[in-house]
C-alpha atoms as a PDB file:
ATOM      1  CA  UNK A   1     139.040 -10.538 -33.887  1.00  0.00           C
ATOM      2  CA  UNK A   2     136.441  -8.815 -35.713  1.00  0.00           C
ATOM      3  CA  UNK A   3     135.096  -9.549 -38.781  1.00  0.00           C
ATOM      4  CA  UNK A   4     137.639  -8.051 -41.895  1.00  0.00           C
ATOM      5  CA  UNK A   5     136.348  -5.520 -44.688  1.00  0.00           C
ATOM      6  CA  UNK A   6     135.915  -7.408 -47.932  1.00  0.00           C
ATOM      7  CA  UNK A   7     139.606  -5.685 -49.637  1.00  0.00           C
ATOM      8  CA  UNK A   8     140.973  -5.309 -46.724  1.00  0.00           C
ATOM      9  CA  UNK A   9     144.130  -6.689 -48.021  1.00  0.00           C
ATOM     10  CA  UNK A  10     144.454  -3.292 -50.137  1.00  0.00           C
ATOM     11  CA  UNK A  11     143.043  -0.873 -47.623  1.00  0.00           C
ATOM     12  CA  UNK A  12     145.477  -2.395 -45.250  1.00  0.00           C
ATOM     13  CA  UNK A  13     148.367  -1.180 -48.047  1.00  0.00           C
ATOM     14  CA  UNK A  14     146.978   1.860 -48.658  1.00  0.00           C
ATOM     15  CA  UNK A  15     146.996   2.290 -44.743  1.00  0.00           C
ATOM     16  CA  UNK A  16     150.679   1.733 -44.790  1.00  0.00           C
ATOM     17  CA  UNK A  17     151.321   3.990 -47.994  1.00  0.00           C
ATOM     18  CA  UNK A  18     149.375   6.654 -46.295  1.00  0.00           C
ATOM     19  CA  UNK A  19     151.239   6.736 -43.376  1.00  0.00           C
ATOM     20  CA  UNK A  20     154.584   6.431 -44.873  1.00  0.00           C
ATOM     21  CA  UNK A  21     153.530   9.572 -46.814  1.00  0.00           C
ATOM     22  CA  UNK A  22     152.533  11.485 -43.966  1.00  0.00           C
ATOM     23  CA  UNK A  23     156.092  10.747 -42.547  1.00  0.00           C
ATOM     24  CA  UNK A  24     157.821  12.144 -45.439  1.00  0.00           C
ATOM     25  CA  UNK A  25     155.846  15.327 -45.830  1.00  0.00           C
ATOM     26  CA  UNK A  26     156.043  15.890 -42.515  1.00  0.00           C
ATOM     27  CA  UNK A  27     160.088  16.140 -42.689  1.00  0.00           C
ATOM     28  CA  UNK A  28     159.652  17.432 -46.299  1.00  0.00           C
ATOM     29  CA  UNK A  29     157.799  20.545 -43.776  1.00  0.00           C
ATOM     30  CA  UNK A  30     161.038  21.070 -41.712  1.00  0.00           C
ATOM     31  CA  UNK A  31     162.822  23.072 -45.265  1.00  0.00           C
ATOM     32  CA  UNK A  32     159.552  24.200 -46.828  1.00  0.00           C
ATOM     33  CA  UNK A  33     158.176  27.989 -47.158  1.00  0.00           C
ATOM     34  CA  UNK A  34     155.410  29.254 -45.796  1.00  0.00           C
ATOM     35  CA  UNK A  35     153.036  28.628 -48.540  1.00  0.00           C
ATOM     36  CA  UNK A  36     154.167  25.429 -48.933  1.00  0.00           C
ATOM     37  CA  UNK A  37     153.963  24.437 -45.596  1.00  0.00           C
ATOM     38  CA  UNK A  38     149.917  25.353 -45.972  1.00  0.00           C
ATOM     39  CA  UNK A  39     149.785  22.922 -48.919  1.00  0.00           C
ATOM     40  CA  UNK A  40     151.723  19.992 -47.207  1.00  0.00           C
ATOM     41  CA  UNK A  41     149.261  20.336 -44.270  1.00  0.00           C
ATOM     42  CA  UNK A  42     146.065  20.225 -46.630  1.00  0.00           C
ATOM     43  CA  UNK A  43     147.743  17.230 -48.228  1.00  0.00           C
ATOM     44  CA  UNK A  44     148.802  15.884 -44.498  1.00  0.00           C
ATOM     45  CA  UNK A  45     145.038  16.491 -43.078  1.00  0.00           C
ATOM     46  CA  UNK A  46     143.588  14.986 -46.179  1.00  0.00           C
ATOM     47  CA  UNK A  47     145.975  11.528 -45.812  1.00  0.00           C
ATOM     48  CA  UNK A  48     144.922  11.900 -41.707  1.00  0.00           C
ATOM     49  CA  UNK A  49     141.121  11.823 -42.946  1.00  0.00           C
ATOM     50  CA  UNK A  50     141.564   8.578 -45.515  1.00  0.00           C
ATOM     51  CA  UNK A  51     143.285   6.736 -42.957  1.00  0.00           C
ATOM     52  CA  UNK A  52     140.526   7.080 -40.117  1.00  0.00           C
ATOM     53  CA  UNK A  53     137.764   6.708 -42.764  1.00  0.00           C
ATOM     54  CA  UNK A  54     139.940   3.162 -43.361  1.00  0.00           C
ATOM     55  CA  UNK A  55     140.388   2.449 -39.532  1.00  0.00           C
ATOM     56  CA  UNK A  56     136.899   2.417 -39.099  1.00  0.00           C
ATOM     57  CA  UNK A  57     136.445  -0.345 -41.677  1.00  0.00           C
ATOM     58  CA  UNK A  58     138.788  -2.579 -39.206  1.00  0.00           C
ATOM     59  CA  UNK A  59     138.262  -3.930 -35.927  1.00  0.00           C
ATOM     60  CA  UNK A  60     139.155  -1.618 -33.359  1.00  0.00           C
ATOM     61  CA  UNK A  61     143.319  -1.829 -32.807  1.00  0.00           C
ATOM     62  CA  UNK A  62     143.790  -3.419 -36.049  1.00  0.00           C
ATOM     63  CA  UNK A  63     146.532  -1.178 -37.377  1.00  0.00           C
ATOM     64  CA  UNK A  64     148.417  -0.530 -33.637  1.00  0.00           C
ATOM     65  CA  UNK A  65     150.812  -2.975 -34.217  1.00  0.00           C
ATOM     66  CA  UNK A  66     151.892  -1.587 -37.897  1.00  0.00           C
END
């Protein structure tokens, strides 16, 4: 295995929170409005972009298994 980012017990957290949170807006989507469906997907495409700035921190495959 690679060689592990310096905090990567909390980026490996945050990974998980982030995720979580993009499971929940996504089914928060399903009974949203139009305009709120445009701010879930910001919010959804800005959690998307956090997590692969935090995958490339890992070795490669790190977070498959979670």
């Amino acid at each position: 295995m690679g060689e592990l980012p310096e905090k990567y017990p909390e980026y490996s957290i945050m990974y998980k929170t982030l995720s979580n949170q993009i499971k929940v807006l996504n089914k928060r989507k399903e009974n949203s409005s139009a305009a709120e469906i445009d701010e879930i997907e910001q919010k959804i495409q800005n959690y998307k972009s956090e997590i692969s700035r935090i995958k490339k921190m890992f070795p490669e495959n790190f977070f498959e298994d979670i």
